[in-house]
Protein backbone atom coordinates (compact mmCIF):
# COMPACT_ATOMS: atom_id res chain seq x y z
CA UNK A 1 0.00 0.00 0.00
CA UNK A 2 1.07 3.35 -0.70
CA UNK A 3 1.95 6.02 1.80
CA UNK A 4 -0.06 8.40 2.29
CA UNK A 5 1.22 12.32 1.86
CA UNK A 6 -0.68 15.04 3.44
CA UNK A 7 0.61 17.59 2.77
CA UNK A 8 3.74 18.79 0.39
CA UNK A 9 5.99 21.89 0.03
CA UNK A 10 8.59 22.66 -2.68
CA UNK A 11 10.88 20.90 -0.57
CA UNK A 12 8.99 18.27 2.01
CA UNK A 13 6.28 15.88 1.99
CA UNK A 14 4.40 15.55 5.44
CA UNK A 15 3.31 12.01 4.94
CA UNK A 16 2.08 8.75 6.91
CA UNK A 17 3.98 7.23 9.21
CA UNK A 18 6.21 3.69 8.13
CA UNK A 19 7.81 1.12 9.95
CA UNK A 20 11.52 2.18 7.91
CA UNK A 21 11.21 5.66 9.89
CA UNK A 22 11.40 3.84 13.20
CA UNK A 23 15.34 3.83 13.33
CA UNK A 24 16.56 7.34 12.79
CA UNK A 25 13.07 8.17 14.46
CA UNK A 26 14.71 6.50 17.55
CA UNK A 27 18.27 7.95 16.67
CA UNK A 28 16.85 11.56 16.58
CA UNK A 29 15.01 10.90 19.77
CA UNK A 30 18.60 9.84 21.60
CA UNK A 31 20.43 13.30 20.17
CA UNK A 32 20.87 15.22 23.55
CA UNK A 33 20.86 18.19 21.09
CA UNK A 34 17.79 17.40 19.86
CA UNK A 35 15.95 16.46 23.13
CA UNK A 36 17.76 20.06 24.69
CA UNK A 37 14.58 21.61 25.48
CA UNK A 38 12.92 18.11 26.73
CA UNK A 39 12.96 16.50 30.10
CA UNK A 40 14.84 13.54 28.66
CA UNK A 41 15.98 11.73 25.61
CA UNK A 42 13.73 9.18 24.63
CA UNK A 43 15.08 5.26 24.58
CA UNK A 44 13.61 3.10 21.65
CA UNK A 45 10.60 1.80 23.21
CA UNK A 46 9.41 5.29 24.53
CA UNK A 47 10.08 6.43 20.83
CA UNK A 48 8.32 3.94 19.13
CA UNK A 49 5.23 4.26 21.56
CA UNK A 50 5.07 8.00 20.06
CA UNK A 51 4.35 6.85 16.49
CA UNK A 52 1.64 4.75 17.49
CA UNK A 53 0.68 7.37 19.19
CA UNK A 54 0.88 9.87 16.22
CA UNK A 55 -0.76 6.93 14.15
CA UNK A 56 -3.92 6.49 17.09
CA UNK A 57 -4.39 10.97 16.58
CA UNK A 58 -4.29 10.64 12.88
CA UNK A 59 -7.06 7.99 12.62
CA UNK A 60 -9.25 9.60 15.88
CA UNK A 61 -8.66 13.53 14.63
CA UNK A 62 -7.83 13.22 11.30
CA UNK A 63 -4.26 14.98 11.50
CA UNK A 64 -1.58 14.08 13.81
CA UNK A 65 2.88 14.81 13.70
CA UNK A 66 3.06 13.71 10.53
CA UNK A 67 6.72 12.16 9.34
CA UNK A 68 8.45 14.69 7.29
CA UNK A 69 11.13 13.57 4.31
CA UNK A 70 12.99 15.56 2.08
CA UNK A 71 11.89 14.96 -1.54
CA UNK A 72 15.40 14.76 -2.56
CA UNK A 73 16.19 11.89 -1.63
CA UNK A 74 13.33 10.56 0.34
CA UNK A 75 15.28 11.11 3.64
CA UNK A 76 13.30 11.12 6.64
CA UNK A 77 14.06 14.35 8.54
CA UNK A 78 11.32 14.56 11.75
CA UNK A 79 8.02 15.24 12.33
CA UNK A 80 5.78 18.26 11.76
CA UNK A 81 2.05 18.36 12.41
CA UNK A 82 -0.58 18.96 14.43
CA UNK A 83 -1.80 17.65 17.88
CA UNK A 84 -3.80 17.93 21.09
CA UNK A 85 -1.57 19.01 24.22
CA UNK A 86 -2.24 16.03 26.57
CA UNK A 87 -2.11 18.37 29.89
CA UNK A 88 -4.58 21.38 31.21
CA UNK A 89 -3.33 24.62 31.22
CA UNK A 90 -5.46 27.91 30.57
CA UNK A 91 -5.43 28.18 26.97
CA UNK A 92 -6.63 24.71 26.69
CA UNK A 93 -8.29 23.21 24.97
CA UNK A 94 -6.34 23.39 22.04
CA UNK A 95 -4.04 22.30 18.86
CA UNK A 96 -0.75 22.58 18.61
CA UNK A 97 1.27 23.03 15.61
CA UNK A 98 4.80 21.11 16.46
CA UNK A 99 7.80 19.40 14.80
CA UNK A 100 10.95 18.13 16.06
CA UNK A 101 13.89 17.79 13.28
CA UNK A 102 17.23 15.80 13.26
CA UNK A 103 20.06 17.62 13.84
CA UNK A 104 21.44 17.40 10.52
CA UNK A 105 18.65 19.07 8.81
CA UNK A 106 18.79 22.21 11.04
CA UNK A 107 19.52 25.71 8.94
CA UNK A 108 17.78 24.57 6.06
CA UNK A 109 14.24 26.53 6.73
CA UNK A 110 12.79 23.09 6.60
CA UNK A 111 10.88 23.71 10.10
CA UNK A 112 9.70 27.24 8.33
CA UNK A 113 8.65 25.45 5.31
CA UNK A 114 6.96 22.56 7.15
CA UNK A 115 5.33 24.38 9.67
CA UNK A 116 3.71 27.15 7.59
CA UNK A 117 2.38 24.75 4.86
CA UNK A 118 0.88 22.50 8.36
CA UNK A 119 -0.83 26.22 9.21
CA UNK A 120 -1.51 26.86 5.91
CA UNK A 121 -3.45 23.28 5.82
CA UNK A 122 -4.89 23.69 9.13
CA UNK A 123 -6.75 26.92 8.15
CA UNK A 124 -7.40 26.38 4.35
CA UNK A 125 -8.02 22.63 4.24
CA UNK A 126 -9.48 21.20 8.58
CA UNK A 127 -11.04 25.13 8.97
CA UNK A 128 -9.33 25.07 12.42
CA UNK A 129 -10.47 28.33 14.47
CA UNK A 130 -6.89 28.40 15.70
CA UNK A 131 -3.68 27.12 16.55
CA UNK A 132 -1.27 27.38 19.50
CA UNK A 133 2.36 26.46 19.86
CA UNK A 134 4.62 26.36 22.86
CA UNK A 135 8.13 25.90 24.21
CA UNK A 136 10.58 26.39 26.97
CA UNK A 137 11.24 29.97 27.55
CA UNK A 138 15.11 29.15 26.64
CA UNK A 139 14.21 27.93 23.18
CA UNK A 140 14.86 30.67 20.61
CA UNK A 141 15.20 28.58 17.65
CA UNK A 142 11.95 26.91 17.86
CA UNK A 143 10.27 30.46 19.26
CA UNK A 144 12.00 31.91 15.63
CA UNK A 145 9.82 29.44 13.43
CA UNK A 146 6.92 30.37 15.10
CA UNK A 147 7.16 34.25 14.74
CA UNK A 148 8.18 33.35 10.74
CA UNK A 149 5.11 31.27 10.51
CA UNK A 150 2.88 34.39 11.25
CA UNK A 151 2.22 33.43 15.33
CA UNK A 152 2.63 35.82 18.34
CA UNK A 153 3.34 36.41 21.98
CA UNK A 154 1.83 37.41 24.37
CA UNK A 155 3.79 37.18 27.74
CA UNK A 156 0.67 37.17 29.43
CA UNK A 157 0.11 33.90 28.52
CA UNK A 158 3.12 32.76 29.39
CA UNK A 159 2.79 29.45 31.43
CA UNK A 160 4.84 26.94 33.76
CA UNK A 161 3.99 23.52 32.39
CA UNK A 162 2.02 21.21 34.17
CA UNK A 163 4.46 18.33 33.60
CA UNK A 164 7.20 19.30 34.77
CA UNK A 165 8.35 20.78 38.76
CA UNK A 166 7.54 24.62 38.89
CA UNK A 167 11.31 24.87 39.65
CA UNK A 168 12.44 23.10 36.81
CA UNK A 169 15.11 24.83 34.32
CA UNK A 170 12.40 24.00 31.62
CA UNK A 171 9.29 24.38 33.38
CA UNK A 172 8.97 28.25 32.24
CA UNK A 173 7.32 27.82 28.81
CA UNK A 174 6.04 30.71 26.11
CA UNK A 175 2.62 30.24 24.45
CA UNK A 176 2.29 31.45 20.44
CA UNK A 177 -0.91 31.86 18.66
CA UNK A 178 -2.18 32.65 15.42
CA UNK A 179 -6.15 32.97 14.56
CA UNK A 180 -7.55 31.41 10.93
CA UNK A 181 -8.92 34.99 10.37
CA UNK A 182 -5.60 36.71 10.88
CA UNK A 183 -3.89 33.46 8.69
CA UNK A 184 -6.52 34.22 5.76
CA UNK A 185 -6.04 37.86 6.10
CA UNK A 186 -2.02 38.03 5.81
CA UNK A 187 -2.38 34.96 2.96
CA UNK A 188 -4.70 36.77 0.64
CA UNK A 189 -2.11 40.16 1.60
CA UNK A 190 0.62 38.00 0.32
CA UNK A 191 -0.70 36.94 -2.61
């Protein structure tokens, strides 16, 4: 059977999950640098659990992290997608756009690319109301991609997460959001 892409940029295709992606899925997961702004690197089992887990949101809401390759090449590069925060906080409830890239792949724009055509899809395509996106107050990269995708800040909304001890180095997170109406407004401005 075919794998399914849902979504494709000039550069990316946001596609089903496979059983081949397991591996540098796992690898990725076990990069300190990657897992920086995370409690923990994740072992093999714990990464594996979260693409079942990406496969179990994509069949109950339709759109989950979705595996993200490089068309050149067909390399498998991360995930990028959309999902429901599992914890309560005060701008839940919500969705999330996310992704998490290998290493290797970093300073290419792909998490600008990805991420905007998710948004893009979100709004256009599922007629989401809205989207938030969060991370650890120490995370600049990831806080960059979401101002370039067209998402602000306000400091207001700033949050400790629920998941972690309030005196934990990565406890203090930011909270982005960008409305469809605002999305439609500044797409139909750009075009």
């Amino acid at each position: 059977m075919a794998t399914r892409v849902h979504i494709e940029t000039p550069r990316l295709r946001l596609r089903d999950w496979t059983d081949a992606d397991a591996e540098p899925f796992a690898a990725m997961n076990a990069d300190p640098r990657v897992m920086e702004f995370f409690p923990r690197a994740l072992d093999r089992a714990a990464s594996d659990d979260l693409i079942a887990h990406f496969r179990e949101s994509l069949a109950r809401d339709g759109f989950c992290l979705y595996a993200v390759e490089v068309k050149d090449g067909n390399l498998f590069i991360g995930f990028t997608g959309l999902a429901r925060p599992g914890f309560d906080a005060p701008f839940m409830p919500a969705i999330e756009v996310g992704w998490r890239l290998a290493r290797e792949s970093w300073g290419s724009g792909y998490a600008t690319e990805a991420a905007g055509a998710v948004v893009d899809h979100a709004f256009h395509t599922l007629c989401l109301a809205a989207l938030v996106s969060f991370t650890t107050q120490w995370n600049r990269r990831s806080q960059r991609v979401m101002e370039k995708i067209g998402m602000t800040r306000d400091s207001r909304e700033d949050f400790i997460h629920p998941n972690l001890p309030p005196g934990h180095k990565l406890a203090p997170h930011v909270l982005y959001r960008i409305a469809r109406d605002d999305w439609l407004t500044r797409s139909r401005g750009a075009g």
